[in-house]
N, C-alpha and C. Protein backbone atom coordinates (compact mmCIF):
# COMPACT_ATOMS: atom_id res chain seq x y z
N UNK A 1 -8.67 -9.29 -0.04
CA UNK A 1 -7.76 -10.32 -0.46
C UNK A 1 -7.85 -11.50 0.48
N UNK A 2 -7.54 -12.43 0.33
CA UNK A 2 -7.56 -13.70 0.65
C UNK A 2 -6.29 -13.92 1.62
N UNK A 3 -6.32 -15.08 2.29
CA UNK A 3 -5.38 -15.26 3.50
C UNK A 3 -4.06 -15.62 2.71
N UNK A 4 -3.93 -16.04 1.23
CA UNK A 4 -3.08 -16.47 0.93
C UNK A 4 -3.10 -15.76 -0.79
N UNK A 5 -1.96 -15.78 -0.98
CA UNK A 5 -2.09 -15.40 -2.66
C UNK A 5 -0.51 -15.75 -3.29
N UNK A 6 -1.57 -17.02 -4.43
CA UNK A 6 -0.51 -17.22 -5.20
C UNK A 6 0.02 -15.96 -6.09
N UNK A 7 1.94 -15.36 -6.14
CA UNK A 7 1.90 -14.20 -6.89
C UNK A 7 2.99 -14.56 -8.08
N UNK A 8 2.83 -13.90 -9.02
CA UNK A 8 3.75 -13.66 -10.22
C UNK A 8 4.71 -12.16 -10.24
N UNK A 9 5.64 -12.52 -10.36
CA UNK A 9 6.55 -11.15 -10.52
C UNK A 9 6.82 -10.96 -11.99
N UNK A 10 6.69 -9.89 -12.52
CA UNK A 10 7.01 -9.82 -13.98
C UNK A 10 8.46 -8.68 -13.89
N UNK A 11 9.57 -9.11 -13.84
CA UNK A 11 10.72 -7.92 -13.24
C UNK A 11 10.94 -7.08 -14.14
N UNK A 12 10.83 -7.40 -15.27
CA UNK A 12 11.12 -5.91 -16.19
C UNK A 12 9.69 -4.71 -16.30
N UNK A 13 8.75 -5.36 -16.00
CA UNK A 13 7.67 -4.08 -15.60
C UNK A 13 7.29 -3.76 -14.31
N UNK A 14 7.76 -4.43 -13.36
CA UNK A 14 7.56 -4.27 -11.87
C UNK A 14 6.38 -4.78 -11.31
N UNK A 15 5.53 -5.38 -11.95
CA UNK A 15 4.30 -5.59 -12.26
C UNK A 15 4.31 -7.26 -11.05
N UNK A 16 2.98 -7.40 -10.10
CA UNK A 16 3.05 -8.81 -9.56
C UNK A 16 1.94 -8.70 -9.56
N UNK A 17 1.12 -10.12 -10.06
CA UNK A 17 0.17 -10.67 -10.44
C UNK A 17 -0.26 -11.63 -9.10
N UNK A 18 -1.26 -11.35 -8.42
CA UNK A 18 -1.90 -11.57 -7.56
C UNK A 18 -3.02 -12.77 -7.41
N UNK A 19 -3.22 -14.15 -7.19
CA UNK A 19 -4.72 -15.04 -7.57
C UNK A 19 -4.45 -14.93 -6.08
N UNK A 20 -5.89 -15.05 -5.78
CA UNK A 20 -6.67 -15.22 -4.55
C UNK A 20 -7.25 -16.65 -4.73
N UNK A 21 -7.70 -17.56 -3.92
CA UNK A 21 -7.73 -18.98 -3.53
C UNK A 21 -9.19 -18.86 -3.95
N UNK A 22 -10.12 -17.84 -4.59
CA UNK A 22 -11.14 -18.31 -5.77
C UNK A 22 -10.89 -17.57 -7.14
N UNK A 23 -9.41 -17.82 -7.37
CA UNK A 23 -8.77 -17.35 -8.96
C UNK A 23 -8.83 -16.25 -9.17
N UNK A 24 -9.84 -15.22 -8.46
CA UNK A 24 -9.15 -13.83 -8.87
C UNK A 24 -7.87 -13.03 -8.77
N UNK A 25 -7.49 -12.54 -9.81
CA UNK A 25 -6.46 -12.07 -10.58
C UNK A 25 -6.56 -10.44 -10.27
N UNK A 26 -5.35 -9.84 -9.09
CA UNK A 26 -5.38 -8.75 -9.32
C UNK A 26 -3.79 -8.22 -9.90
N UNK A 27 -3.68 -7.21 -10.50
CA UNK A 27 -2.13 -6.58 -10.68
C UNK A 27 -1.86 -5.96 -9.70
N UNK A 28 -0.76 -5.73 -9.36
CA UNK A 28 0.02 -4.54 -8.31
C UNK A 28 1.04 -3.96 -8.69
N UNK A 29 1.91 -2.55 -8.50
CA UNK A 29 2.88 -2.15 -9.13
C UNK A 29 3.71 -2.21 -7.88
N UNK A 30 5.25 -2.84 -8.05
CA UNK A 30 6.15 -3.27 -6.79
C UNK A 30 7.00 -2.23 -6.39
N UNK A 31 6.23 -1.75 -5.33
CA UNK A 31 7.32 -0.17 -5.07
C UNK A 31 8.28 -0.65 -4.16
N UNK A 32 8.32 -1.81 -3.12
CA UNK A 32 9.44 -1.89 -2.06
C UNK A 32 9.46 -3.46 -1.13
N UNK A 33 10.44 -3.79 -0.85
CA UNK A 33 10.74 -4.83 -0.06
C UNK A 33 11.21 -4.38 1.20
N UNK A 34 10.91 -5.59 1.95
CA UNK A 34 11.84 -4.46 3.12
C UNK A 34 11.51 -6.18 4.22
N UNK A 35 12.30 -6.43 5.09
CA UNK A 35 12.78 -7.17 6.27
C UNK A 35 12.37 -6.50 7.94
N UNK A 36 11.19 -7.36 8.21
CA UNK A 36 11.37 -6.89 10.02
C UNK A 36 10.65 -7.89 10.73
N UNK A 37 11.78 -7.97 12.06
CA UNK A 37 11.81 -9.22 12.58
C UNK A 37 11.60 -10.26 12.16
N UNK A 38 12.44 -10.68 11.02
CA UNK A 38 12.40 -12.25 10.70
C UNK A 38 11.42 -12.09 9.57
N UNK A 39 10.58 -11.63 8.98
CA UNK A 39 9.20 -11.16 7.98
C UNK A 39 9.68 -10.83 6.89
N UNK A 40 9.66 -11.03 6.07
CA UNK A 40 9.72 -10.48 4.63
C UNK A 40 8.40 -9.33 3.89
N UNK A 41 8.23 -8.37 3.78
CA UNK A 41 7.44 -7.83 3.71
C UNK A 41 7.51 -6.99 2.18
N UNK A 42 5.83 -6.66 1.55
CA UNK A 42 6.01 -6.26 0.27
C UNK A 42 5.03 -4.86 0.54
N UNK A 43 5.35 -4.17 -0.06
CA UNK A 43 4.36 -2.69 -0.50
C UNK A 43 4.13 -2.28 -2.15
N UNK A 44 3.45 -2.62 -1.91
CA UNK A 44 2.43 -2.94 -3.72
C UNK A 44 1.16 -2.15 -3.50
N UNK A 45 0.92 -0.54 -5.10
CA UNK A 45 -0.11 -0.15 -5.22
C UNK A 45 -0.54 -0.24 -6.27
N UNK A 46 -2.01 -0.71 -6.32
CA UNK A 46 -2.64 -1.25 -7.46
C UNK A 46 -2.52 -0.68 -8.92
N UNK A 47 -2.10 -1.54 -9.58
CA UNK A 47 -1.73 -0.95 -11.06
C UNK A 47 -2.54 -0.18 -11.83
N UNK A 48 -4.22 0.29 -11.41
CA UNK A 48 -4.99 0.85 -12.01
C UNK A 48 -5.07 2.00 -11.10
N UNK A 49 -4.18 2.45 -9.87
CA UNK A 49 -4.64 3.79 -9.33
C UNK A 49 -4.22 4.82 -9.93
N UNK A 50 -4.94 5.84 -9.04
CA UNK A 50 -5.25 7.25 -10.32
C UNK A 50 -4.40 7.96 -10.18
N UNK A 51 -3.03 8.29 -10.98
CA UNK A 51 -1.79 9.05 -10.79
C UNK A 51 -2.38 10.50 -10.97
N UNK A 52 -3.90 10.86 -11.60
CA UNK A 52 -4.13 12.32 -11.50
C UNK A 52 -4.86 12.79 -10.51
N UNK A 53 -5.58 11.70 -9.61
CA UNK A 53 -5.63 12.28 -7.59
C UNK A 53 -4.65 13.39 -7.24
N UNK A 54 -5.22 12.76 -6.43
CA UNK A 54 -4.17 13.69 -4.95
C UNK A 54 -2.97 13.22 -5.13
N UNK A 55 -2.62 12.44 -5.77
CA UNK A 55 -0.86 12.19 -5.71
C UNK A 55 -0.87 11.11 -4.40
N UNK A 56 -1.83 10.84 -3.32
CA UNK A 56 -1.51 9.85 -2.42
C UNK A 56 -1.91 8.40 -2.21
N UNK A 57 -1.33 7.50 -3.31
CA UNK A 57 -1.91 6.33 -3.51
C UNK A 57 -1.48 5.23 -2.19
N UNK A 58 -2.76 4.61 -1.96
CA UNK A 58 -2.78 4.38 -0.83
C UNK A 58 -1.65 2.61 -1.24
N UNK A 59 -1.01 2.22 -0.38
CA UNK A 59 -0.16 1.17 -0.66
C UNK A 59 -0.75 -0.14 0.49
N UNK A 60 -0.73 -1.33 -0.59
CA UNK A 60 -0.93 -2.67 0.25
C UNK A 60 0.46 -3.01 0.59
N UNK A 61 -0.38 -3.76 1.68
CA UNK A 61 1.02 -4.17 2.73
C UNK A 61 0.73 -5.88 2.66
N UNK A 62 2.09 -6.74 1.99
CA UNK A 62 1.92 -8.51 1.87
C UNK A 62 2.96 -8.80 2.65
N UNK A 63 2.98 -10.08 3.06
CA UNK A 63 3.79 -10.74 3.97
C UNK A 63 4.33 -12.14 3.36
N UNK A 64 5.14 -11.95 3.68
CA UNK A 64 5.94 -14.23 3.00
C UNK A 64 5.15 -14.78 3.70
N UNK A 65 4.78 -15.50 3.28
CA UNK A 65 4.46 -16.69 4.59
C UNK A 65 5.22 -18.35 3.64
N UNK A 66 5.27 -19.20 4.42
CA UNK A 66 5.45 -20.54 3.98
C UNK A 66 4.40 -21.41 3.98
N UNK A 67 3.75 -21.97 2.88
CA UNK A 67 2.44 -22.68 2.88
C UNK A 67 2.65 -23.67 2.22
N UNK A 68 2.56 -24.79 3.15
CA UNK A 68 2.86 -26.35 2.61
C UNK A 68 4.48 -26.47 1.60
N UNK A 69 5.42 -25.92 1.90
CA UNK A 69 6.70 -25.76 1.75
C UNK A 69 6.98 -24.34 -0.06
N UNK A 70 5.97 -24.11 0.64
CA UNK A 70 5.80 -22.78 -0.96
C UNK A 70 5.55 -21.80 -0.41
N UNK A 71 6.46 -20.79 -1.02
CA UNK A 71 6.68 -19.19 -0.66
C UNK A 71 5.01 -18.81 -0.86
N UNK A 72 4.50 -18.05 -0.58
CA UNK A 72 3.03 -17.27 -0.83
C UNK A 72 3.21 -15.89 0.09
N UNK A 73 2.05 -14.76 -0.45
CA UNK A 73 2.26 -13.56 0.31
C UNK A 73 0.93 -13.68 0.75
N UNK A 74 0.93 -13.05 2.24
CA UNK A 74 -0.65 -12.93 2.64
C UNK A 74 -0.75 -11.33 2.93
N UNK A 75 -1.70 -11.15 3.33
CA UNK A 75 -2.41 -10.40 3.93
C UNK A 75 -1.84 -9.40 5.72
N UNK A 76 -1.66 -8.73 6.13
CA UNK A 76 -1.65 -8.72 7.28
C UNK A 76 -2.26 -8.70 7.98
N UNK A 77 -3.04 -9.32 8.63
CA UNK A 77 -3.84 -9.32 9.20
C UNK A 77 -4.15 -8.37 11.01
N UNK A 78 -2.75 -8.77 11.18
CA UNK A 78 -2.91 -8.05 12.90
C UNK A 78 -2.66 -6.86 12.92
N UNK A 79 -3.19 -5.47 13.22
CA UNK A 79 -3.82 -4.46 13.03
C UNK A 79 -2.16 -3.39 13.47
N UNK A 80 -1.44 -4.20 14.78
CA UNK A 80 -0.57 -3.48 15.15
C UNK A 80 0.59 -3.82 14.10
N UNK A 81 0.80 -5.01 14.10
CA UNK A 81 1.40 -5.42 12.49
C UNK A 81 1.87 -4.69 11.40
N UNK A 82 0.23 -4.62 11.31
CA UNK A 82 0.29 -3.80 10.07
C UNK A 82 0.83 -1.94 9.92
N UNK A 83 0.17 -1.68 10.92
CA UNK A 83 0.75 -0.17 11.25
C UNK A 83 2.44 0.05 11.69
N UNK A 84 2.84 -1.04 12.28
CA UNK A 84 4.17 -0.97 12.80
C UNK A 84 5.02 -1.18 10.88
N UNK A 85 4.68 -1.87 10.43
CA UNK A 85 5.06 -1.93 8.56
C UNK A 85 4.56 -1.19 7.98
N UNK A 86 3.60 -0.64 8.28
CA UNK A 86 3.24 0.59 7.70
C UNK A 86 3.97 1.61 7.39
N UNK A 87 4.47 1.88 8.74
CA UNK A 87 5.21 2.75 9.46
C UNK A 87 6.87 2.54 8.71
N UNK A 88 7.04 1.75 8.84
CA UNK A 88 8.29 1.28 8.31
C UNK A 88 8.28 1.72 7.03
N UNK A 89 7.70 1.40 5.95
CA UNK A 89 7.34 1.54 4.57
C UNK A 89 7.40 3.29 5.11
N UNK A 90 6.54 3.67 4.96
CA UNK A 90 6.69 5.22 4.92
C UNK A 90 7.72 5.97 5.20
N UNK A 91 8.44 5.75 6.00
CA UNK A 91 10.45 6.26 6.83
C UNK A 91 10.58 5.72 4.85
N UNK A 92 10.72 4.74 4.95
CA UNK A 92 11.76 3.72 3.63
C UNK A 92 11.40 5.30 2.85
N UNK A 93 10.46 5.17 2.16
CA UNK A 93 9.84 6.31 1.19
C UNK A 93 10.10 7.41 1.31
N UNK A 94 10.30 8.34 2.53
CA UNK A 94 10.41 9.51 2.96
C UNK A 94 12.35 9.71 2.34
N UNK A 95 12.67 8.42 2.98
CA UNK A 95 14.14 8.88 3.23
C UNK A 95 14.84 8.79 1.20
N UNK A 96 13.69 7.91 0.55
CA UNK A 96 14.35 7.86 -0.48
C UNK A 96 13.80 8.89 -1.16
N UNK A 97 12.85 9.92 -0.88
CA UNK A 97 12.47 10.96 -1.66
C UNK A 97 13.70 11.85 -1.66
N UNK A 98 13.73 11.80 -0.28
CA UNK A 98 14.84 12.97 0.35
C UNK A 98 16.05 12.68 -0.84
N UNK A 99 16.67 11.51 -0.76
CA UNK A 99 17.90 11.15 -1.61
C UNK A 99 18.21 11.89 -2.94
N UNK A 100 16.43 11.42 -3.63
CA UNK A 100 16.79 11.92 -4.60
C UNK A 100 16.46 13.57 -4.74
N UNK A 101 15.77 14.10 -3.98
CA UNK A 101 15.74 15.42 -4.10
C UNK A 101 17.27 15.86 -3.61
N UNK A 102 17.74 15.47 -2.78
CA UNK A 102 18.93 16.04 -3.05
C UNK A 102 20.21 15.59 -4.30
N UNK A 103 19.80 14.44 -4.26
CA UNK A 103 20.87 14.00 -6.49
C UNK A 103 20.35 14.97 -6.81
N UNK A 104 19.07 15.52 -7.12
CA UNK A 104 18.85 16.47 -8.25
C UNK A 104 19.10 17.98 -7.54
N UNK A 105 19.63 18.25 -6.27
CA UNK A 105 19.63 19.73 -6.25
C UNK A 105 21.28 19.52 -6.54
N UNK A 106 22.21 18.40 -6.21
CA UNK A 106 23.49 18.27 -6.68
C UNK A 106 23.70 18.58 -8.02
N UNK A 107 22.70 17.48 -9.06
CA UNK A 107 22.80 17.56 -9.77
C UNK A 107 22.80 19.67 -10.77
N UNK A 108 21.81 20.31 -10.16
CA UNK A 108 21.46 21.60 -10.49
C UNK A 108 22.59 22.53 -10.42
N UNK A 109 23.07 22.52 -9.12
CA UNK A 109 24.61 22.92 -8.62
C UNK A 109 25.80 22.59 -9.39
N UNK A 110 26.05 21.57 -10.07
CA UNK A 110 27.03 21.14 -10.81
C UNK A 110 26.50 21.55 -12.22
N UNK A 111 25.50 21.89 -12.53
CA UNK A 111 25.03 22.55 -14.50
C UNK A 111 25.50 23.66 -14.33
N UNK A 112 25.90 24.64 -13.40
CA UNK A 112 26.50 26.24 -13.25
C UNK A 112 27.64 26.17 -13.63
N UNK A 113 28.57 25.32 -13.58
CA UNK A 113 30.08 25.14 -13.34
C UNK A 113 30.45 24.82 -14.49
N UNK A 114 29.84 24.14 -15.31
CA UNK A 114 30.40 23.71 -16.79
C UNK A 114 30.96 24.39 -17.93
């Protein structure tokens, strides 16, 4: 990807449309937002990965940046950066699996009682 990318959000399919600064057009599916130090940060995995793998689709990591007074997402480029949001993103994910595995063991517990 390119240092800069103009993106499209489509909110009712989750879907953000990606041009790179020689017009290529990629999709991404928008799994999470998330804030650190001052950064706005995105985790987007490509809308064509293979849900019948391993189940472990690997996730891009975009950044806000401000370019000539226009929102754009880049790239991360700095290596610790990226792992330190990495890192972040993965806790986010872990803790919301957890959530809902436990709604649904609540949920299981409360179908006995009815």
């Amino acid at each position: 990807m390119g240092e800069s990318e103009n993106a499209y959000l489509d909110e009712e399919e989750g879907i953000i449309e990606l041009e790179d600064e020689d017009g290529n057009v990629s999709r991404f599916e928008f799994v999470d937002r998330a804030e650190m130090d001052g950064t706005v940060y995105y985790a987007l995995i490509p809308e064509d990965y293979d849900e019948d793998g391993d189940g472990n689709a690997e996730f891009v990591v975009l950044k806000e940046v401000k370019q000539d007074g226009e929102e754009m997402l880049a790239t991360v480029d700095d290596d610790s950066e990226y792992e330190r949001v990495g890192e972040m993103f993965l806790k986010r994910f872990s803790e919301l699996a957890k959530e809902v595995y436990d709604e649904d063991l609540e949920e299981l517990d409360g179908a006995g009682e009815e």
